[in-house]
PDB file of N, CA and C in Angstrom:
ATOM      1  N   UNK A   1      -1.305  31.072 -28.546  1.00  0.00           N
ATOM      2  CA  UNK A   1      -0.927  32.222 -27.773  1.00  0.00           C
ATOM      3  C   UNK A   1      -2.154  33.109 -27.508  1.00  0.00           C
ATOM      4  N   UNK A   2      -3.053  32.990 -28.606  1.00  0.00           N
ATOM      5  CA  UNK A   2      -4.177  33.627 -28.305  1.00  0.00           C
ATOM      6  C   UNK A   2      -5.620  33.684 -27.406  1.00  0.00           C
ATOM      7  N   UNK A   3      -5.257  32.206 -26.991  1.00  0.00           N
ATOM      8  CA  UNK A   3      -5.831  31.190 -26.253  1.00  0.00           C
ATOM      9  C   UNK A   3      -5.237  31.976 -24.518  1.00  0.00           C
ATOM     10  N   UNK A   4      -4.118  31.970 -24.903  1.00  0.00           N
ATOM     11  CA  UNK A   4      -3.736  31.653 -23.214  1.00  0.00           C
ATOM     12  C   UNK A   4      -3.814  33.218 -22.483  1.00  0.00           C
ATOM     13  N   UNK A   5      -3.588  34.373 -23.819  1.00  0.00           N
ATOM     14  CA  UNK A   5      -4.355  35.544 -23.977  1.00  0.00           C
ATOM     15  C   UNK A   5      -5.458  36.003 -23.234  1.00  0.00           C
ATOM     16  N   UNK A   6      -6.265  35.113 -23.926  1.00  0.00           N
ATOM     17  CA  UNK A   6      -7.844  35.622 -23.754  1.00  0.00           C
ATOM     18  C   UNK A   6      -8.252  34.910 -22.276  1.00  0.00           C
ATOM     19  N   UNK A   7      -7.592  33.963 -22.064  1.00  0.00           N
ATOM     20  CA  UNK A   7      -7.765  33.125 -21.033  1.00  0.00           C
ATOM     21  C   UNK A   7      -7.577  34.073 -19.319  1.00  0.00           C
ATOM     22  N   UNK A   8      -6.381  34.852 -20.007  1.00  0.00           N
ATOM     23  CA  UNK A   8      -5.278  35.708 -19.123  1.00  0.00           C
ATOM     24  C   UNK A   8      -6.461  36.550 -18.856  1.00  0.00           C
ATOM     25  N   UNK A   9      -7.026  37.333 -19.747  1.00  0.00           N
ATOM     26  CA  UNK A   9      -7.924  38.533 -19.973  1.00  0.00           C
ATOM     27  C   UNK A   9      -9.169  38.257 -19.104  1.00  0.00           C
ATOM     28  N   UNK A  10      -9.766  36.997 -19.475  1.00  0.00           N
ATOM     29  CA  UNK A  10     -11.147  36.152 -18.883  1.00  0.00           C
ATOM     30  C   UNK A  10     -11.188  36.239 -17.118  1.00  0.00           C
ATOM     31  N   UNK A  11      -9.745  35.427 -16.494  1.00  0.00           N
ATOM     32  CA  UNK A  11      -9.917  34.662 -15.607  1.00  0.00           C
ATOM     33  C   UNK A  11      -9.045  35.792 -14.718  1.00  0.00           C
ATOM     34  N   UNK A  12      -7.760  36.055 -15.338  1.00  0.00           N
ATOM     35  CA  UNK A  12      -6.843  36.757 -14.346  1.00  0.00           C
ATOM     36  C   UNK A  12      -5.790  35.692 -13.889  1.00  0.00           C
ATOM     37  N   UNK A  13      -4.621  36.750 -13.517  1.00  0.00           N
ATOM     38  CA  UNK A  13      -3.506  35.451 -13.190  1.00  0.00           C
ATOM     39  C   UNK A  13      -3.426  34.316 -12.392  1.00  0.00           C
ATOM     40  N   UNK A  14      -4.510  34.637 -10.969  1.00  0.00           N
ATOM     41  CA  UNK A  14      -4.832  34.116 -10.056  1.00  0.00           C
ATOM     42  C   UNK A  14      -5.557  32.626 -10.395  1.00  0.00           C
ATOM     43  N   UNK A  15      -6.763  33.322 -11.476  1.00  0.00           N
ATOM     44  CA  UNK A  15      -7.488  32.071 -11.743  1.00  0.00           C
ATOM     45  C   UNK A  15      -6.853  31.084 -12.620  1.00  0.00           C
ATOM     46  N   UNK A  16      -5.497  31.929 -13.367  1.00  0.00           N
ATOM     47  CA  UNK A  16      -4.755  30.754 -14.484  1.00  0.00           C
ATOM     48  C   UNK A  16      -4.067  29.719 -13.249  1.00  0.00           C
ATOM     49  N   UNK A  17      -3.391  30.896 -12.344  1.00  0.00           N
ATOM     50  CA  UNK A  17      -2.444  29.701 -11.464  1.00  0.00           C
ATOM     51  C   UNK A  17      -3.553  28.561 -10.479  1.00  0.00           C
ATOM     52  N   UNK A  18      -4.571  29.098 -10.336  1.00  0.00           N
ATOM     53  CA  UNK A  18      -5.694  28.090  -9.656  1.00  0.00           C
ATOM     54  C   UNK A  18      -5.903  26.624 -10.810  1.00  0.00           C
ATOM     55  N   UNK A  19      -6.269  26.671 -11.954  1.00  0.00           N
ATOM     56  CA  UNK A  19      -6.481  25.859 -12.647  1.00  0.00           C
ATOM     57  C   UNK A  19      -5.124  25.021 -12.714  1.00  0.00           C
ATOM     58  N   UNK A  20      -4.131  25.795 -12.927  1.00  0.00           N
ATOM     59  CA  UNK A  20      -2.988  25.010 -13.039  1.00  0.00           C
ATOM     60  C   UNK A  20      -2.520  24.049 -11.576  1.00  0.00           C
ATOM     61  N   UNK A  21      -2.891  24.818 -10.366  1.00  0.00           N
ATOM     62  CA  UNK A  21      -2.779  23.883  -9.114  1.00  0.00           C
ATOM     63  C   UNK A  21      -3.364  23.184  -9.432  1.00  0.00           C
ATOM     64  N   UNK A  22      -4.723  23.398  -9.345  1.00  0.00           N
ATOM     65  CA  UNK A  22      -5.756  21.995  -9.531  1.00  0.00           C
ATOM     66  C   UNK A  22      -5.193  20.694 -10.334  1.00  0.00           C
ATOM     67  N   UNK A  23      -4.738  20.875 -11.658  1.00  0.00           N
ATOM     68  CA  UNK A  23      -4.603  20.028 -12.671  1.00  0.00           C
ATOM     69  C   UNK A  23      -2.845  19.071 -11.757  1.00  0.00           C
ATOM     70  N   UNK A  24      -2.253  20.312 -11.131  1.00  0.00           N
ATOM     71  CA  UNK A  24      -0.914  19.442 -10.823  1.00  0.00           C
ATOM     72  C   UNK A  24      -1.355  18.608  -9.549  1.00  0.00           C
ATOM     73  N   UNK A  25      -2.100  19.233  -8.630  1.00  0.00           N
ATOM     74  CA  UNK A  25      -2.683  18.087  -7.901  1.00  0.00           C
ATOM     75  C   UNK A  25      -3.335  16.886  -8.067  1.00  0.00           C
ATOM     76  N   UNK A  26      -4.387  17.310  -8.942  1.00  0.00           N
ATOM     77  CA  UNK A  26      -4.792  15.731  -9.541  1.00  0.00           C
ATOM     78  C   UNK A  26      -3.947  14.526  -9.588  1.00  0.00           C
ATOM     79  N   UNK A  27      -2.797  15.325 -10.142  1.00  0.00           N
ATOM     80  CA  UNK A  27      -1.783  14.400 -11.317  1.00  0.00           C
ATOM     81  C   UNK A  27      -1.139  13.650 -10.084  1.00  0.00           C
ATOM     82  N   UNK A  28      -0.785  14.576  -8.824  1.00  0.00           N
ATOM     83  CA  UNK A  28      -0.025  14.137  -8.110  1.00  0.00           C
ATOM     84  C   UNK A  28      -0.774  13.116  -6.799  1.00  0.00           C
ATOM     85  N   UNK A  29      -1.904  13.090  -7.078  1.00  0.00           N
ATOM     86  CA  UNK A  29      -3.264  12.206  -6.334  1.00  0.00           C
ATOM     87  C   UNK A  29      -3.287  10.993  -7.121  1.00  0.00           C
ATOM     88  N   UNK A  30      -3.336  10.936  -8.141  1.00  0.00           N
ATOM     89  CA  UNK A  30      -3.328  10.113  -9.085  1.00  0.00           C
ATOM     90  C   UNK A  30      -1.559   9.191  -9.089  1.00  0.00           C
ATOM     91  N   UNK A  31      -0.620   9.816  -8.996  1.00  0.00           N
ATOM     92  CA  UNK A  31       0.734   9.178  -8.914  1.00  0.00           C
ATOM     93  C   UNK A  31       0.364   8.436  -7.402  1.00  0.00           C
ATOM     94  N   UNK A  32       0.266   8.826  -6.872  1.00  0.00           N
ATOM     95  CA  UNK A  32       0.171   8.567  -5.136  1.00  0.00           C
ATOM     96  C   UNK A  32      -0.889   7.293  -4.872  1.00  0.00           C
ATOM     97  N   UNK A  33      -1.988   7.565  -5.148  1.00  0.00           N
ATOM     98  CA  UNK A  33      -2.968   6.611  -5.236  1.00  0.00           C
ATOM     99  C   UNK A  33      -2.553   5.434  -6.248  1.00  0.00           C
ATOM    100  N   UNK A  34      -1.388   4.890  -6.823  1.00  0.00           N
ATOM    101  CA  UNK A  34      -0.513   4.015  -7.720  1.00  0.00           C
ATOM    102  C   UNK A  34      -0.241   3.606  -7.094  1.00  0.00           C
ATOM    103  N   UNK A  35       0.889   4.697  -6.145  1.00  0.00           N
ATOM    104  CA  UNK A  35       1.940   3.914  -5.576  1.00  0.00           C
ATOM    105  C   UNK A  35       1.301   3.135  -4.086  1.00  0.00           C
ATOM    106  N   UNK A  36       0.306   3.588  -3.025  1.00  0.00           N
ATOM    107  CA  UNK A  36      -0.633   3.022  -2.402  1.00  0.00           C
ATOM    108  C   UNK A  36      -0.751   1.374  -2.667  1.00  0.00           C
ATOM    109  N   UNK A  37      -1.209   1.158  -4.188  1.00  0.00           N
ATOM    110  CA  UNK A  37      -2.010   0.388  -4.254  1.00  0.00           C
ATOM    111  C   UNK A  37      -0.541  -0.920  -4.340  1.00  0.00           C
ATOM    112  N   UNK A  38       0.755  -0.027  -4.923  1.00  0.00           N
ATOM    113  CA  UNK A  38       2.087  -1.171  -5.305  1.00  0.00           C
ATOM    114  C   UNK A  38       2.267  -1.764  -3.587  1.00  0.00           C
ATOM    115  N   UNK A  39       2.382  -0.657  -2.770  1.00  0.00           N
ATOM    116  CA  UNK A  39       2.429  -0.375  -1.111  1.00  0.00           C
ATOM    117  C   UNK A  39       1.816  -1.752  -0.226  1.00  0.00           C
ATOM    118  N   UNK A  40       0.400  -1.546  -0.850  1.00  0.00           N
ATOM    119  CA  UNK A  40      -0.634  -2.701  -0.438  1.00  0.00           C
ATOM    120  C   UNK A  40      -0.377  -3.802  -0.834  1.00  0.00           C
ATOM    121  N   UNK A  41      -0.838  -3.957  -2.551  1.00  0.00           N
ATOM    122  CA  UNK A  41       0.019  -5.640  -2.311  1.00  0.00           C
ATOM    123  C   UNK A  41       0.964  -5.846  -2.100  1.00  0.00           C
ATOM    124  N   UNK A  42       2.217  -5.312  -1.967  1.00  0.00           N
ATOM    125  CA  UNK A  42       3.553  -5.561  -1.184  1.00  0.00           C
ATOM    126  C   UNK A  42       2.906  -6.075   0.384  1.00  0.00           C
ATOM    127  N   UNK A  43       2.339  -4.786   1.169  1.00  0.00           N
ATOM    128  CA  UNK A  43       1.748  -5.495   2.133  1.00  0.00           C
ATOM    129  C   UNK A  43       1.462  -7.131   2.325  1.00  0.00           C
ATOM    130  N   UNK A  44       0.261  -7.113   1.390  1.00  0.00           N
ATOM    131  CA  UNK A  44      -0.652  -8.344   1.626  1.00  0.00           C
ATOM    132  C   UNK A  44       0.737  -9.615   1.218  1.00  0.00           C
ATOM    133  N   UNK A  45       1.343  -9.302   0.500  1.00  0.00           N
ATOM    134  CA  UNK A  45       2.228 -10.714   0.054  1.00  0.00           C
ATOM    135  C   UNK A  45       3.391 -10.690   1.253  1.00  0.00           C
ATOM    136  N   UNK A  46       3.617 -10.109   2.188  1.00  0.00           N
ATOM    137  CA  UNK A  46       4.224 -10.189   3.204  1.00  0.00           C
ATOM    138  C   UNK A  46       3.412 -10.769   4.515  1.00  0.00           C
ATOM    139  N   UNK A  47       1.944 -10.469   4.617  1.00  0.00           N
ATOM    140  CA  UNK A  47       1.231 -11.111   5.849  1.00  0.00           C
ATOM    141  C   UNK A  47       1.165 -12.132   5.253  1.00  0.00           C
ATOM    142  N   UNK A  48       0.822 -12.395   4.068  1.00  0.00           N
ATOM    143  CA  UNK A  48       0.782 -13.653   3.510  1.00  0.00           C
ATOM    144  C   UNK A  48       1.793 -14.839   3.735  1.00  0.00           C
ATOM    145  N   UNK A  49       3.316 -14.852   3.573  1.00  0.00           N
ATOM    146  CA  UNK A  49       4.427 -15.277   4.112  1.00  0.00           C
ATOM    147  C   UNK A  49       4.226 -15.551   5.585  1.00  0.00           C
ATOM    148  N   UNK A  50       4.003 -14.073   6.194  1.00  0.00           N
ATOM    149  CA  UNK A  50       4.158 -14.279   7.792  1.00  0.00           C
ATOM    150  C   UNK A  50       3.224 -15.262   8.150  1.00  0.00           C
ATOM    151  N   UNK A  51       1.976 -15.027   7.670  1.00  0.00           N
ATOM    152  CA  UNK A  51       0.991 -16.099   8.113  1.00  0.00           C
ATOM    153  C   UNK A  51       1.011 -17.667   8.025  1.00  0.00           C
ATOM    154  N   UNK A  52       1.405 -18.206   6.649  1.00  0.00           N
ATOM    155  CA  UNK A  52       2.437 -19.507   6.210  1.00  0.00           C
ATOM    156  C   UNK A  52       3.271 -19.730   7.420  1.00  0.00           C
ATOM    157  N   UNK A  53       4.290 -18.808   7.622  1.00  0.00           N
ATOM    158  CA  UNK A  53       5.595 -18.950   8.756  1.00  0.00           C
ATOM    159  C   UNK A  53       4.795 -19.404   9.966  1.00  0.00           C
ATOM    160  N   UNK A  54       3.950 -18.317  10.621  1.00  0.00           N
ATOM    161  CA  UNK A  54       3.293 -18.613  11.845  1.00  0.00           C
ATOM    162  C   UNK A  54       2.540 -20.148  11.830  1.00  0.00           C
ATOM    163  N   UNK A  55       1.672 -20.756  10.585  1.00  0.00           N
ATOM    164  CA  UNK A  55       1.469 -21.897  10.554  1.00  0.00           C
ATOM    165  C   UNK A  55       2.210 -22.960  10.251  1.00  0.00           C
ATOM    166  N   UNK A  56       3.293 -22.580  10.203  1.00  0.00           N
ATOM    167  CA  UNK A  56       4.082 -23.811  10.448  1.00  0.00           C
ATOM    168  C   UNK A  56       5.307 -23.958  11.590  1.00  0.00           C
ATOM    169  N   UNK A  57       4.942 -22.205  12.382  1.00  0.00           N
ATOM    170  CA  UNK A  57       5.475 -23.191  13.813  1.00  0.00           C
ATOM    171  C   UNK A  57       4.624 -23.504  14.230  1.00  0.00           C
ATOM    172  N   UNK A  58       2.997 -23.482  14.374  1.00  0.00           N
ATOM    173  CA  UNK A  58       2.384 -23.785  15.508  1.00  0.00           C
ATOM    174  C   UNK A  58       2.709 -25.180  15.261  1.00  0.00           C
ATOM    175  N   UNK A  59       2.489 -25.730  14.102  1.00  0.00           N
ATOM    176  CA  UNK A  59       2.565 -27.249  13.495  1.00  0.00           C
ATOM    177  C   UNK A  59       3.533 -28.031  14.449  1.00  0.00           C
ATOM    178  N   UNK A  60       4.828 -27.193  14.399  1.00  0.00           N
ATOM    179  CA  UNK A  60       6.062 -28.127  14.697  1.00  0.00           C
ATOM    180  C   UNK A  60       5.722 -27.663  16.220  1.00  0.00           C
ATOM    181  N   UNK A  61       5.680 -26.484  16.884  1.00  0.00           N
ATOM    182  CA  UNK A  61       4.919 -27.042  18.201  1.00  0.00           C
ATOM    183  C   UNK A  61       4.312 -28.023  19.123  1.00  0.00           C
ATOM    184  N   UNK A  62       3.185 -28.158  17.912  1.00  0.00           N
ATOM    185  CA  UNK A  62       2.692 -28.981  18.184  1.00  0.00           C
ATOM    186  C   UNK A  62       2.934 -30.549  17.930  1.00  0.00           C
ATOM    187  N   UNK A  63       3.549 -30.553  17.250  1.00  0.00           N
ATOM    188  CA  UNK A  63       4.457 -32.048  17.179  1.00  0.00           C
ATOM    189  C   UNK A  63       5.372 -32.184  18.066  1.00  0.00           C
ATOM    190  N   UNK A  64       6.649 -31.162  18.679  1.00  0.00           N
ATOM    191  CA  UNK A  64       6.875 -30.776  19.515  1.00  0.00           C
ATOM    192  C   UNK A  64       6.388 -31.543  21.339  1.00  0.00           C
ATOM    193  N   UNK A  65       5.217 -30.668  20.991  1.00  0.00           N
ATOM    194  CA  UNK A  65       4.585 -31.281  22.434  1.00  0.00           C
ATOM    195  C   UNK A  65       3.886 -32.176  22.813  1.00  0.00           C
ATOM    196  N   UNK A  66       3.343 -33.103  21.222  1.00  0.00           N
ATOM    197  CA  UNK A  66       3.269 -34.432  21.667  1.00  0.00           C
ATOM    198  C   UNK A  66       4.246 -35.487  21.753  1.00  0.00           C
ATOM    199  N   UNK A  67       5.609 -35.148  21.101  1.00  0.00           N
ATOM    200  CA  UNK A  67       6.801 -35.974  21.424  1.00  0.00           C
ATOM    201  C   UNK A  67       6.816 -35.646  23.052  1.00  0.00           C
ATOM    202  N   UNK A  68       6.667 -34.651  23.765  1.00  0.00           N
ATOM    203  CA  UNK A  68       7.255 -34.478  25.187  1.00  0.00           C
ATOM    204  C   UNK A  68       6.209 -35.210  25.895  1.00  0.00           C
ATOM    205  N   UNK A  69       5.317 -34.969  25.176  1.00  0.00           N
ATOM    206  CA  UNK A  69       3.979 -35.852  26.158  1.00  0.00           C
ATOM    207  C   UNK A  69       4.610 -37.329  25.966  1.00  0.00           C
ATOM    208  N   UNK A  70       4.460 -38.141  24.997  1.00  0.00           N
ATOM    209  CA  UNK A  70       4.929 -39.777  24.775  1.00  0.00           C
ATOM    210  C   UNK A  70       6.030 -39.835  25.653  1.00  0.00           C
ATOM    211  N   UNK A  71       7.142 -38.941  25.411  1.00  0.00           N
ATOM    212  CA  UNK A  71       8.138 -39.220  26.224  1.00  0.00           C
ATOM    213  C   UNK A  71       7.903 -39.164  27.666  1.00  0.00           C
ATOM    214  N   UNK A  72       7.539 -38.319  28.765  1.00  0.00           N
ATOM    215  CA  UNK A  72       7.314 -38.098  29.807  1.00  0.00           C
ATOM    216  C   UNK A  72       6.579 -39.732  30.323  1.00  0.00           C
ATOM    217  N   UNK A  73       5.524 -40.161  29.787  1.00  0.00           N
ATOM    218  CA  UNK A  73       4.905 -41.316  29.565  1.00  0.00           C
ATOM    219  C   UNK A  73       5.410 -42.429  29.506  1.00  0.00           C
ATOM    220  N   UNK A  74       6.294 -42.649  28.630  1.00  0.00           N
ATOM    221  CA  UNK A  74       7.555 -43.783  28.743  1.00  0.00           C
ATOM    222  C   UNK A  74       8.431 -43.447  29.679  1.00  0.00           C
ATOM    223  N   UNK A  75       8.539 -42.487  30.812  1.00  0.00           N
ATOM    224  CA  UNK A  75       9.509 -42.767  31.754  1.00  0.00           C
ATOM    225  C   UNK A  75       9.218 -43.200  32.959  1.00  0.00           C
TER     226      UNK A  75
END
């Protein structure tokens, strides 16, 4: 109590509630910059999928359009 006293006396109310923003911002930069990073690889493991998906239609596409080619050919 004597602490937060002298602190009171030192700084003034202004400068207690300044320190105390500071410290709750951090905290809340720090939560945020977590959740970012959960955000991101969620990201990346979704282009990841999409990208798989996209390579395997071009695949069947492309199998696709050499059946139409052979066929066209045999007629």
């Amino acid at each position: 109590m004597d602490a937060i006293l002298e602190a009171l006396a030192s700084y003034g109310i202004a400068g207690i509630f300044l320190a105390v923003l500071v410290y709750y911002l951090n905290k809340l930069t720090d939560i945020h910059r977590d959740e970012r990073k959960e955000w991101q690889e969620a990201n990346n493991s979704h282009v990841d999928k999409f990208s798989e998906v996209i390579a395997e239609n071009t695949k069947a596409l492309t199998e696709m359009r050499s059946e139409l080619k052979e066929n066209r050919c045999k007629m």
